[in-house]
N, C-alpha and C. Protein backbone atom coordinates (compact mmCIF):
# COMPACT_ATOMS: atom_id res chain seq x y z
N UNK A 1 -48.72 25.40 -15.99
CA UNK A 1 -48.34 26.56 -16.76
C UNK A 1 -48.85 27.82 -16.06
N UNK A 2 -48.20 28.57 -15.89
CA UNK A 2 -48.48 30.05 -15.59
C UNK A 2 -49.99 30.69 -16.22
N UNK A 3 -50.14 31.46 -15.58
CA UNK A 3 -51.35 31.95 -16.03
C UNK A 3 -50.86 33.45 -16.78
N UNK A 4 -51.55 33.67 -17.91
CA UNK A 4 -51.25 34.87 -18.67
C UNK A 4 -51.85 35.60 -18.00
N UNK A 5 -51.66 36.94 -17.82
CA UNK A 5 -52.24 37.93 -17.36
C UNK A 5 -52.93 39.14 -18.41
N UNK A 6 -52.51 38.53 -19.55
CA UNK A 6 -53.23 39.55 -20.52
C UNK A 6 -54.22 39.10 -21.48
N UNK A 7 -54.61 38.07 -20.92
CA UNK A 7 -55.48 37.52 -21.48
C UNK A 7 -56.59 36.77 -20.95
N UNK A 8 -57.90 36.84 -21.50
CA UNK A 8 -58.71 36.14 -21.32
C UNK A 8 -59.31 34.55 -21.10
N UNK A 9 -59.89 33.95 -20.38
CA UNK A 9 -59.96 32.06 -20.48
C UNK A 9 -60.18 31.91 -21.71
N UNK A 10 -60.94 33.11 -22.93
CA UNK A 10 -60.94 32.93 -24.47
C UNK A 10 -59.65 32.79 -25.24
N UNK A 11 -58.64 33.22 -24.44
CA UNK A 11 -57.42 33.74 -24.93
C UNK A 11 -57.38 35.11 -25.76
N UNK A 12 -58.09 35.87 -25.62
CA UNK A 12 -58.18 37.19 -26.10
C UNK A 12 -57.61 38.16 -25.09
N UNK A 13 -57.01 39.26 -25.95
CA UNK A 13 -56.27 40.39 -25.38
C UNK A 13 -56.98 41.27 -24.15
N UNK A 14 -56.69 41.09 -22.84
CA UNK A 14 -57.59 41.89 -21.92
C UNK A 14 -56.49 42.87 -21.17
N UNK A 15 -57.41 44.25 -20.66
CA UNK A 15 -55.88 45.22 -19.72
C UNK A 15 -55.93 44.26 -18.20
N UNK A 16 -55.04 44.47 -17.28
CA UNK A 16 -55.37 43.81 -16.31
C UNK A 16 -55.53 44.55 -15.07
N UNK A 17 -56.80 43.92 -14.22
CA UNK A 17 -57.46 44.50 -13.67
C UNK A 17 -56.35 45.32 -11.88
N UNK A 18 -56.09 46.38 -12.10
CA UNK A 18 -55.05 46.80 -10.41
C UNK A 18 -56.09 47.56 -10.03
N UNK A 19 -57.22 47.79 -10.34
CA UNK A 19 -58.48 48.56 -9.54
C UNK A 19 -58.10 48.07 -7.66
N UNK A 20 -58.03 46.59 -7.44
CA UNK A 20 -58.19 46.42 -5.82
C UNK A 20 -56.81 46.32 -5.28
N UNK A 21 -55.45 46.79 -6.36
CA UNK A 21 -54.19 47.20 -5.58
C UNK A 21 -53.93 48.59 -4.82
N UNK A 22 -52.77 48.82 -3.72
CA UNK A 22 -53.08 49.56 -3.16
C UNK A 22 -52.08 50.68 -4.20
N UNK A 23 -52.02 51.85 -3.86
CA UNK A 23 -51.27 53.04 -4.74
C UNK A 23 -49.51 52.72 -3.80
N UNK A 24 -48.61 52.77 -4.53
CA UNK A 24 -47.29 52.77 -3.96
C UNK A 24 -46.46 53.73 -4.67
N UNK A 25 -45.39 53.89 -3.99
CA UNK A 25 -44.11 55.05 -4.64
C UNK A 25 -43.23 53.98 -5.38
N UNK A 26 -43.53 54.47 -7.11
CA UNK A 26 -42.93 53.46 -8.00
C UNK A 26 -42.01 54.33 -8.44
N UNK A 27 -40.54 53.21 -9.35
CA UNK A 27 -39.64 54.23 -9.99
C UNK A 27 -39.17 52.97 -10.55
N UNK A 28 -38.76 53.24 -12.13
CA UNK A 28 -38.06 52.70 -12.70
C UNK A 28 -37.00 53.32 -13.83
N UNK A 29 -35.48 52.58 -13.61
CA UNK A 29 -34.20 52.75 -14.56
C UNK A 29 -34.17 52.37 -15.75
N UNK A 30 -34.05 53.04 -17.00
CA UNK A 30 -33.82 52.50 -18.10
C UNK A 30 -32.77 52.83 -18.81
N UNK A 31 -32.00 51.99 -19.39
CA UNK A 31 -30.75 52.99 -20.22
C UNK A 31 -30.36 52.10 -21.37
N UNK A 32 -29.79 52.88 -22.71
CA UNK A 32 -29.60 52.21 -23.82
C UNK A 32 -27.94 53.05 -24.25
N UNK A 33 -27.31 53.16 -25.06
CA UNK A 33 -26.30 53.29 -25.68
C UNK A 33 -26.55 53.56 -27.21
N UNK A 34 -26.36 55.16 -27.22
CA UNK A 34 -26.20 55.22 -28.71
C UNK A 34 -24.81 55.31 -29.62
N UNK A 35 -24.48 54.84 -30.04
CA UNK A 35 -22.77 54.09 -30.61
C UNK A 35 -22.79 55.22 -32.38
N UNK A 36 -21.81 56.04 -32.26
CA UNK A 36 -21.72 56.23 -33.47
C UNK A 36 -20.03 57.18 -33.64
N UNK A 37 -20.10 57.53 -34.94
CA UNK A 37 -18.26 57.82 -35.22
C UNK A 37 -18.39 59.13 -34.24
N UNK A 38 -16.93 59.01 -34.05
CA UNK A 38 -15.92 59.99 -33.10
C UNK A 38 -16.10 61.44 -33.80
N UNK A 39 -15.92 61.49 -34.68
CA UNK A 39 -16.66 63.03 -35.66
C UNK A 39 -17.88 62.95 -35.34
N UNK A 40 -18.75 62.13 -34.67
CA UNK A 40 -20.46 62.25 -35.06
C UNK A 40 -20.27 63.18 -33.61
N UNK A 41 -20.21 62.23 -32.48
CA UNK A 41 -19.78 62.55 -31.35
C UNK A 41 -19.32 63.80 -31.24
N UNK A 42 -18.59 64.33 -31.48
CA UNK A 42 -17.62 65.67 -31.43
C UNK A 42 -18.47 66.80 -31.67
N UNK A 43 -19.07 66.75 -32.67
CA UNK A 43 -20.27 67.30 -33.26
C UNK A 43 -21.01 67.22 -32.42
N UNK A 44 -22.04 66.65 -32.23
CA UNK A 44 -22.76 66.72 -31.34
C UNK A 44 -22.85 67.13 -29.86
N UNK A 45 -21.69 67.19 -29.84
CA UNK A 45 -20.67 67.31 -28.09
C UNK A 45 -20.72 68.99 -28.57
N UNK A 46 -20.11 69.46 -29.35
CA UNK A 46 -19.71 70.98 -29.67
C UNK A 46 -21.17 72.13 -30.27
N UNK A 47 -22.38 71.23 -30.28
CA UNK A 47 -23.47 71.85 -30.80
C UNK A 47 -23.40 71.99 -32.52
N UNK A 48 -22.99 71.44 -32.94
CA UNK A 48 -22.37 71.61 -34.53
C UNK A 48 -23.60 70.50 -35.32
N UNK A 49 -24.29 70.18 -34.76
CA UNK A 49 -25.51 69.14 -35.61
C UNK A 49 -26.33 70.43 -36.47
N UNK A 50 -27.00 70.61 -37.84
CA UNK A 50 -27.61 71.30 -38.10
C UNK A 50 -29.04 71.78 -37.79
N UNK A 51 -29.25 70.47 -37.23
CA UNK A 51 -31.01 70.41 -36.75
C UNK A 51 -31.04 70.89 -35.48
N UNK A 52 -29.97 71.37 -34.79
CA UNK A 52 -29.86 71.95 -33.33
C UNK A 52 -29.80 70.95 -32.27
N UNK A 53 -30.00 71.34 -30.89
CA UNK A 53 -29.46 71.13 -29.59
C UNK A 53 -29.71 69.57 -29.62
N UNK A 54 -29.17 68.91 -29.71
CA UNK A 54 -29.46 67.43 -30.45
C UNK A 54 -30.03 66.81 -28.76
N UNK A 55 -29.71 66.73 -27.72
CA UNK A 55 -29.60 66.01 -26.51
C UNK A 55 -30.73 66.98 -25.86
N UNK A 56 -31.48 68.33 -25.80
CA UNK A 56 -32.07 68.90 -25.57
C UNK A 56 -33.10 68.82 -26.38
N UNK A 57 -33.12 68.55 -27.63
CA UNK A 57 -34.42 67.71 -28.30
C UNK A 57 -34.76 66.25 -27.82
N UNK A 58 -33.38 65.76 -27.55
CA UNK A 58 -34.04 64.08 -27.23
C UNK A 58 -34.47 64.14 -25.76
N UNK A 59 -34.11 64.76 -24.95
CA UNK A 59 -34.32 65.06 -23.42
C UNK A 59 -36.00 65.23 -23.47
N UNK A 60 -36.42 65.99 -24.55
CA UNK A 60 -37.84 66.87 -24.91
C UNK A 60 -38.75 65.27 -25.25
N UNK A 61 -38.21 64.79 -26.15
CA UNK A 61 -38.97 63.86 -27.33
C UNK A 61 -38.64 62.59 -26.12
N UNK A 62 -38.66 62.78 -24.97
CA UNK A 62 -38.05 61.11 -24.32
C UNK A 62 -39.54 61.47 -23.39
N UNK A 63 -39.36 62.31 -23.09
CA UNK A 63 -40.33 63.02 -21.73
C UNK A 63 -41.72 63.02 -22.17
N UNK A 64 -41.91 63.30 -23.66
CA UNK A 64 -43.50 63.22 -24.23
C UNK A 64 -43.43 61.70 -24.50
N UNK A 65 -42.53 61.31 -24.81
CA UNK A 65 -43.08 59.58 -25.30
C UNK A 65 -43.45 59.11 -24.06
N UNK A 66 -42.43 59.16 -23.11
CA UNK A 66 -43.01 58.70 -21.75
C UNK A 66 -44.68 59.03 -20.88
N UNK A 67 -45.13 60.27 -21.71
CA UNK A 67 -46.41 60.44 -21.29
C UNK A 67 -47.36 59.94 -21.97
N UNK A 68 -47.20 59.29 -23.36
CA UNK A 68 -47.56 59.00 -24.18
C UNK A 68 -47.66 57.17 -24.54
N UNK A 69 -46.98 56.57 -23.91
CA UNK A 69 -46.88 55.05 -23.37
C UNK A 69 -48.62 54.64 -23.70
N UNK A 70 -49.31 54.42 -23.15
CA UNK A 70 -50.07 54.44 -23.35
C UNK A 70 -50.84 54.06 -24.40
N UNK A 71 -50.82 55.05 -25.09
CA UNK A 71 -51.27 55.11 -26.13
C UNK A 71 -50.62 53.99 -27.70
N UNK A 72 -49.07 53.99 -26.98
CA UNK A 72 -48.59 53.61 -28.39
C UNK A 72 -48.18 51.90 -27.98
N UNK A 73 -48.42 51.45 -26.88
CA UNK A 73 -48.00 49.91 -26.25
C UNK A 73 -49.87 49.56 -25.46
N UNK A 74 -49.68 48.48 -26.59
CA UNK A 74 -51.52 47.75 -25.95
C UNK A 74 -51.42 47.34 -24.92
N UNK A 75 -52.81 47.73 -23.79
CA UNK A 75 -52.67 47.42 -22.90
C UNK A 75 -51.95 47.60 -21.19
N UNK A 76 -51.12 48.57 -21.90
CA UNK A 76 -50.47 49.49 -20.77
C UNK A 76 -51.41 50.83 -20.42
N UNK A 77 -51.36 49.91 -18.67
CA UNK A 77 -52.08 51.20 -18.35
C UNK A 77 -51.45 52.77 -18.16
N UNK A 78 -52.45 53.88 -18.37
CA UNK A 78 -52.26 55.15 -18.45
C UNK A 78 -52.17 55.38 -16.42
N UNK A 79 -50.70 56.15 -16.13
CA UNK A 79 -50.27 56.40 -15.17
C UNK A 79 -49.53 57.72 -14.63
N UNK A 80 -50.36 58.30 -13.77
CA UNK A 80 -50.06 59.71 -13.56
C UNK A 80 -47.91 59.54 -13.02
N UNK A 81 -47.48 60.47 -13.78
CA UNK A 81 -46.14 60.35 -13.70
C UNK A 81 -45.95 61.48 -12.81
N UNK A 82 -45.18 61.47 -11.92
CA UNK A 82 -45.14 62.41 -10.95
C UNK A 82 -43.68 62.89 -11.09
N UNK A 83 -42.45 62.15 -11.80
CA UNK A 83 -41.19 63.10 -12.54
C UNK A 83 -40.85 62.11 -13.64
N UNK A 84 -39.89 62.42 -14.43
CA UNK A 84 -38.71 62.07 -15.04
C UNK A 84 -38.04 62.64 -15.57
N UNK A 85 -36.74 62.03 -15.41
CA UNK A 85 -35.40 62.49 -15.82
C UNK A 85 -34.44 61.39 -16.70
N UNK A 86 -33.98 62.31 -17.66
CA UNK A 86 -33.43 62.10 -18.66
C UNK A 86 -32.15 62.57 -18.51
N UNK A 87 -30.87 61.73 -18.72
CA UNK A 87 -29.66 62.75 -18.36
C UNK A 87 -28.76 61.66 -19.75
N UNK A 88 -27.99 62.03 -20.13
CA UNK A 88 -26.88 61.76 -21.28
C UNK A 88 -25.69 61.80 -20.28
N UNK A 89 -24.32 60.46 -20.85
CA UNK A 89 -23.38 60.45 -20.31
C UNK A 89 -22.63 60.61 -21.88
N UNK A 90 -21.72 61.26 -22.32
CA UNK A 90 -20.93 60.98 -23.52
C UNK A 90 -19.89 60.48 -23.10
N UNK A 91 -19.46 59.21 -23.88
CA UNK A 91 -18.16 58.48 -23.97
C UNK A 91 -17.48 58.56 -25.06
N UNK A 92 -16.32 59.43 -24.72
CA UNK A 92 -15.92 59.43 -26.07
C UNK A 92 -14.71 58.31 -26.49
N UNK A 93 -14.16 57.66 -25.27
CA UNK A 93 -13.52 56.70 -25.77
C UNK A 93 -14.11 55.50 -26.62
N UNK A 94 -15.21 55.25 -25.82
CA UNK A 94 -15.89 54.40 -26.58
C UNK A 94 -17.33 54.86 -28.02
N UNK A 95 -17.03 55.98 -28.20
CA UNK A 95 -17.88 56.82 -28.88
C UNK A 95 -19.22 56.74 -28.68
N UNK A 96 -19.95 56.97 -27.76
CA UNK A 96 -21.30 56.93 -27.56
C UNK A 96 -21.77 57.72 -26.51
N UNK A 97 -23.51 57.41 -26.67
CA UNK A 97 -24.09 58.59 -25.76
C UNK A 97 -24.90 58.02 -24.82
N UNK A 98 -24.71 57.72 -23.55
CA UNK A 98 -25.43 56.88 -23.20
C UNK A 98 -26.52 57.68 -22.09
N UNK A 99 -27.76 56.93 -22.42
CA UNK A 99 -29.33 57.60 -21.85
C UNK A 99 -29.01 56.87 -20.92
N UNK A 100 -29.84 57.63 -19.79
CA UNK A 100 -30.47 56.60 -18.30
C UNK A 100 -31.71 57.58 -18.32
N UNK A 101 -32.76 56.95 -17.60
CA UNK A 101 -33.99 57.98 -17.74
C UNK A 101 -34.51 57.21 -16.22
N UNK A 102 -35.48 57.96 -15.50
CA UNK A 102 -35.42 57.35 -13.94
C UNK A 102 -37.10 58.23 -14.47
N UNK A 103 -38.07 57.21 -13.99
CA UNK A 103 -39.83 57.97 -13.87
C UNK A 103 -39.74 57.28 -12.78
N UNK A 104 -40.82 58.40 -12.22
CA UNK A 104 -41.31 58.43 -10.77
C UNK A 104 -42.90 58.49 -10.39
N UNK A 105 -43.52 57.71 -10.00
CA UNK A 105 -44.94 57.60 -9.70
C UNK A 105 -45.63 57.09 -8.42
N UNK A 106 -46.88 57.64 -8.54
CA UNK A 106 -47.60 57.12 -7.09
C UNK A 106 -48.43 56.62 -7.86
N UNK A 107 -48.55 54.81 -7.86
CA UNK A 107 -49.78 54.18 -8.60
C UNK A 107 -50.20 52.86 -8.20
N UNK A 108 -51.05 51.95 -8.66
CA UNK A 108 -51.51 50.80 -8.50
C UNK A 108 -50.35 49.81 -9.66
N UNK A 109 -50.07 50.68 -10.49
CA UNK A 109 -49.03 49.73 -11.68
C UNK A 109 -47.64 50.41 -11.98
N UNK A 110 -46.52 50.04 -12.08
CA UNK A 110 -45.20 50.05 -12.40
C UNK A 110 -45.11 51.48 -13.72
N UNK A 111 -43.77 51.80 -13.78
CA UNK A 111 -43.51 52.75 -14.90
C UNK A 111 -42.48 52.47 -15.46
N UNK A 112 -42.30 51.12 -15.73
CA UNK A 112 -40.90 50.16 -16.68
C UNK A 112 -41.27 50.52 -17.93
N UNK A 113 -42.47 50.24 -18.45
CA UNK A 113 -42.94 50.67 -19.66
C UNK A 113 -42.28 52.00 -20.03
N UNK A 114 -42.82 53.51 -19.06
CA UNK A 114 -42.75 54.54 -19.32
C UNK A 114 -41.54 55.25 -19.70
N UNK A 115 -40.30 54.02 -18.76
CA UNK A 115 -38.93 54.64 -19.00
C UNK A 115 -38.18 53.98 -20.12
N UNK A 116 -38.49 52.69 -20.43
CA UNK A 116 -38.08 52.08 -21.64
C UNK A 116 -38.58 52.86 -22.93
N UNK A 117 -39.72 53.30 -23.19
CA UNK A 117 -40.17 54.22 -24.33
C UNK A 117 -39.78 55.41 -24.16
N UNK A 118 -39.50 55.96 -23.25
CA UNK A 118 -38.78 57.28 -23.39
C UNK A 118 -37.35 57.51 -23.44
N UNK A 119 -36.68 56.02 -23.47
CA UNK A 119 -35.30 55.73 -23.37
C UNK A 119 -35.10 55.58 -24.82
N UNK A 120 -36.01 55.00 -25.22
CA UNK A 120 -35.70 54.66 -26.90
C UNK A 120 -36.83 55.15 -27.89
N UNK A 121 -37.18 56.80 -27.72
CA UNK A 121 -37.55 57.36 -28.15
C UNK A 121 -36.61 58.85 -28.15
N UNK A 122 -36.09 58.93 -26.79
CA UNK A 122 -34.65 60.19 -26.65
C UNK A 122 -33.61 59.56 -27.65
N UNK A 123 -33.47 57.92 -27.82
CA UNK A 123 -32.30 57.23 -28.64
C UNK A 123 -32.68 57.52 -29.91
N UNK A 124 -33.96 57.45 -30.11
CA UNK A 124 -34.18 57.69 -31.89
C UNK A 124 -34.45 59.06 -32.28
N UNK A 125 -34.67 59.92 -31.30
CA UNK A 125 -34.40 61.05 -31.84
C UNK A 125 -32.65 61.26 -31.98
N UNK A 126 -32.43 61.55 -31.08
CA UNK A 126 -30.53 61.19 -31.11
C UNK A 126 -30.25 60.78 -32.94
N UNK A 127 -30.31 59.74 -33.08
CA UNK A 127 -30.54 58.69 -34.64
C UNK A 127 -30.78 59.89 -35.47
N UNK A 128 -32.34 60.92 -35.47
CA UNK A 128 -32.55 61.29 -36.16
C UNK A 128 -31.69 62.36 -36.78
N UNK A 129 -31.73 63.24 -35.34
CA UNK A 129 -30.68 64.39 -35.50
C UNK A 129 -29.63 64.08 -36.51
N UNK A 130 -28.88 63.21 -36.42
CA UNK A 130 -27.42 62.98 -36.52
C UNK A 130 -27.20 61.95 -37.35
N UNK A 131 -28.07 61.70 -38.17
CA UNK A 131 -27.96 60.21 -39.35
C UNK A 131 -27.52 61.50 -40.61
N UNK A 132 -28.12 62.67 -41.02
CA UNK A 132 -27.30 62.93 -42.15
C UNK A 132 -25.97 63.08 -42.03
N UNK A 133 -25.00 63.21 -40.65
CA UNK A 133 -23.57 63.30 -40.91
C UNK A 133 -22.86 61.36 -40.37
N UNK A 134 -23.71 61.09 -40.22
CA UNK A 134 -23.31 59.18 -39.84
C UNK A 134 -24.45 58.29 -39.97
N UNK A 135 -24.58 58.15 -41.09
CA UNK A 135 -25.35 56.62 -41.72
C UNK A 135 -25.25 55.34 -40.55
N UNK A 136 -24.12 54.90 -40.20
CA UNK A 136 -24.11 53.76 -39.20
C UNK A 136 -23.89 54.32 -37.54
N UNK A 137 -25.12 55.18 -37.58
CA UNK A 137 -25.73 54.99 -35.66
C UNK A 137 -26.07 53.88 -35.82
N UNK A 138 -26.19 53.37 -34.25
CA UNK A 138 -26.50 51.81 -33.98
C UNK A 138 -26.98 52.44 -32.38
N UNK A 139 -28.22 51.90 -32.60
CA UNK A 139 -28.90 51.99 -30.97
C UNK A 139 -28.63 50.48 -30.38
N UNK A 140 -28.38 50.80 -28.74
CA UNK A 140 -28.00 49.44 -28.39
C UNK A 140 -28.48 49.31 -26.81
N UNK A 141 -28.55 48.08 -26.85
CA UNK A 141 -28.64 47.32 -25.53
C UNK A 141 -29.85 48.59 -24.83
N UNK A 142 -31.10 48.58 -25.38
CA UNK A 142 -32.03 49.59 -24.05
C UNK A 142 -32.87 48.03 -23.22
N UNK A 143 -32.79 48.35 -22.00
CA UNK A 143 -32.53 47.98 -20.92
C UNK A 143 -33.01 48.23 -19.84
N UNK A 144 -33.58 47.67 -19.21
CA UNK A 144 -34.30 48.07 -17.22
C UNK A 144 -33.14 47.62 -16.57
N UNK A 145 -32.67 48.65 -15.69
CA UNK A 145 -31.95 48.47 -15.03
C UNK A 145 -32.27 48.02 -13.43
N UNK A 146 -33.64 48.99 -13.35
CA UNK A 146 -33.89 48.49 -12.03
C UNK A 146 -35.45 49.19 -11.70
N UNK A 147 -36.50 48.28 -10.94
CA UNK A 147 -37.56 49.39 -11.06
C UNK A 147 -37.98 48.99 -8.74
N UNK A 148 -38.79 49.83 -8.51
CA UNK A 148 -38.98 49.56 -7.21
C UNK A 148 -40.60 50.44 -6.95
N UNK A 149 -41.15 49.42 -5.90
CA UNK A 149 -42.89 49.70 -5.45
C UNK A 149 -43.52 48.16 -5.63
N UNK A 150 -44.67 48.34 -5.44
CA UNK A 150 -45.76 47.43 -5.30
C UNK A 150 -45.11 46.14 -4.58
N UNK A 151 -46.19 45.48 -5.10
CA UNK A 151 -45.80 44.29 -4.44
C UNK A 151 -44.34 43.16 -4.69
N UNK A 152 -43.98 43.57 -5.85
CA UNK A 152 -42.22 42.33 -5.74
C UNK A 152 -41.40 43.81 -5.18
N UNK A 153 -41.27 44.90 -4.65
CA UNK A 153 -40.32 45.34 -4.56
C UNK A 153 -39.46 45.86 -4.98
N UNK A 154 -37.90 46.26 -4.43
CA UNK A 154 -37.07 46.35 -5.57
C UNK A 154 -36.26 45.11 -6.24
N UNK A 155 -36.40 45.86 -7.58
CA UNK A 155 -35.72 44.81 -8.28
C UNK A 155 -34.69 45.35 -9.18
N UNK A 156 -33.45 45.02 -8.91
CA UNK A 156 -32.01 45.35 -9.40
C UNK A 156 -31.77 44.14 -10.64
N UNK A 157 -31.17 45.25 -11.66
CA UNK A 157 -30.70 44.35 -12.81
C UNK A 157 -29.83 44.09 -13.22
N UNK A 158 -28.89 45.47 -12.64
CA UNK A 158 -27.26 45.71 -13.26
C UNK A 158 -26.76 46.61 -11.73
C-alpha cells in the first residue's frame, strides 16, 4: 500500500515536510462552468445584475480566495504566488460562463490547490450575484486542467 503523505505512523493529520525540495517555476489550470438561463446570461453579459459588475467581482473574490488557500484547506501549504489570472469565456449557446484561472509560482510545493479555490470561489460568487434573478445556477465540472514544476513535471489533463 502506498504510503500517505499526510499522515503520521500514528495515523494522525501531519503538513508535509518540502523544507529539503528545491524552489521551481510552478503553474497550474483550473476551470469550472457556470450553467444558468439565457435571460440570466444576457443580463449579466449587458451589466444589468443589481449587485453590479458581476465577473469583475468574481475576478476580485477568485484572486483573494486564492491567497487565502491556506487558511481555509488543512494542511496546504502557504505559497508566495507570484500571478494569477482569472479570465471568463461566455457561451451563450450553451448558456454559461466559463472560468479558467492560471497561478503562477516560484516554490518547493504546487499551486493546484490555489487555482481550484479561486476557480470555485469566482464560481460562487458568480451564484451569488445572480441567484435572485435564476434560482437554478448549477456550478459544474471545476477541474485541473493541467499544472507544471517540481518534480512529476508537466501534467496535462484535457
Amino acid at each position: 500500500m502506498e504510503e500517505l503523505t499526510h499522515m503520521d505512523v500514528s495515523g494522525l493529520p501531519q503538513m508535509v515536510d518540502v523544507t529539503g525540495k528545491p524552489d521551481t517555476q510552478r503553474e497550474a489550470v483550473a476551470k469550472c462552468r457556470v450553467r444558468m438561463k439565457a435571460s440570466s446570461l444576457e443580463r449579466l453579459k449587458k451589466g444589468e445584475m443589481k449587485k453590479g459588475d458581476v465577473l469583475a467581482v468574481a475576478r476580485l473574490a477568485g484572486i483573494m480566495a486564492a491567497k487565502q488557500t491556506p487558511h481555509i484547506i488543512p494542511l496546504c501549504h502557504p505559497v508566495l504566488i507570484g500571478d494569477i489570472k482569472i479570465e471568463f469565456g461566455l457561451d451563450e449557446e450553451d448558456s454559461t460562463v466559463e472560468i479558467t484561472t492560471v497561478v503562477k509560482s516560484i516554490g518547493k510545493t504546487g499551486v493546484e490547490m490555489e487555482a481550484l479555490t479561486a476557480t470555485a470561489v469566482a464560481a460562487l460568487t458568480i451564484y451569488d450575484m445572480c441567484k435572485a434573478v435564476d434560482r437554478g445556477i448549477q456550478i459544474e465540472s471545476i477541474r485541473l486542467i493541467r499544472k507544471s514544476g517540481g518534480k512529476s513535471g508537466a501534467i496535462i489533463l484535457e
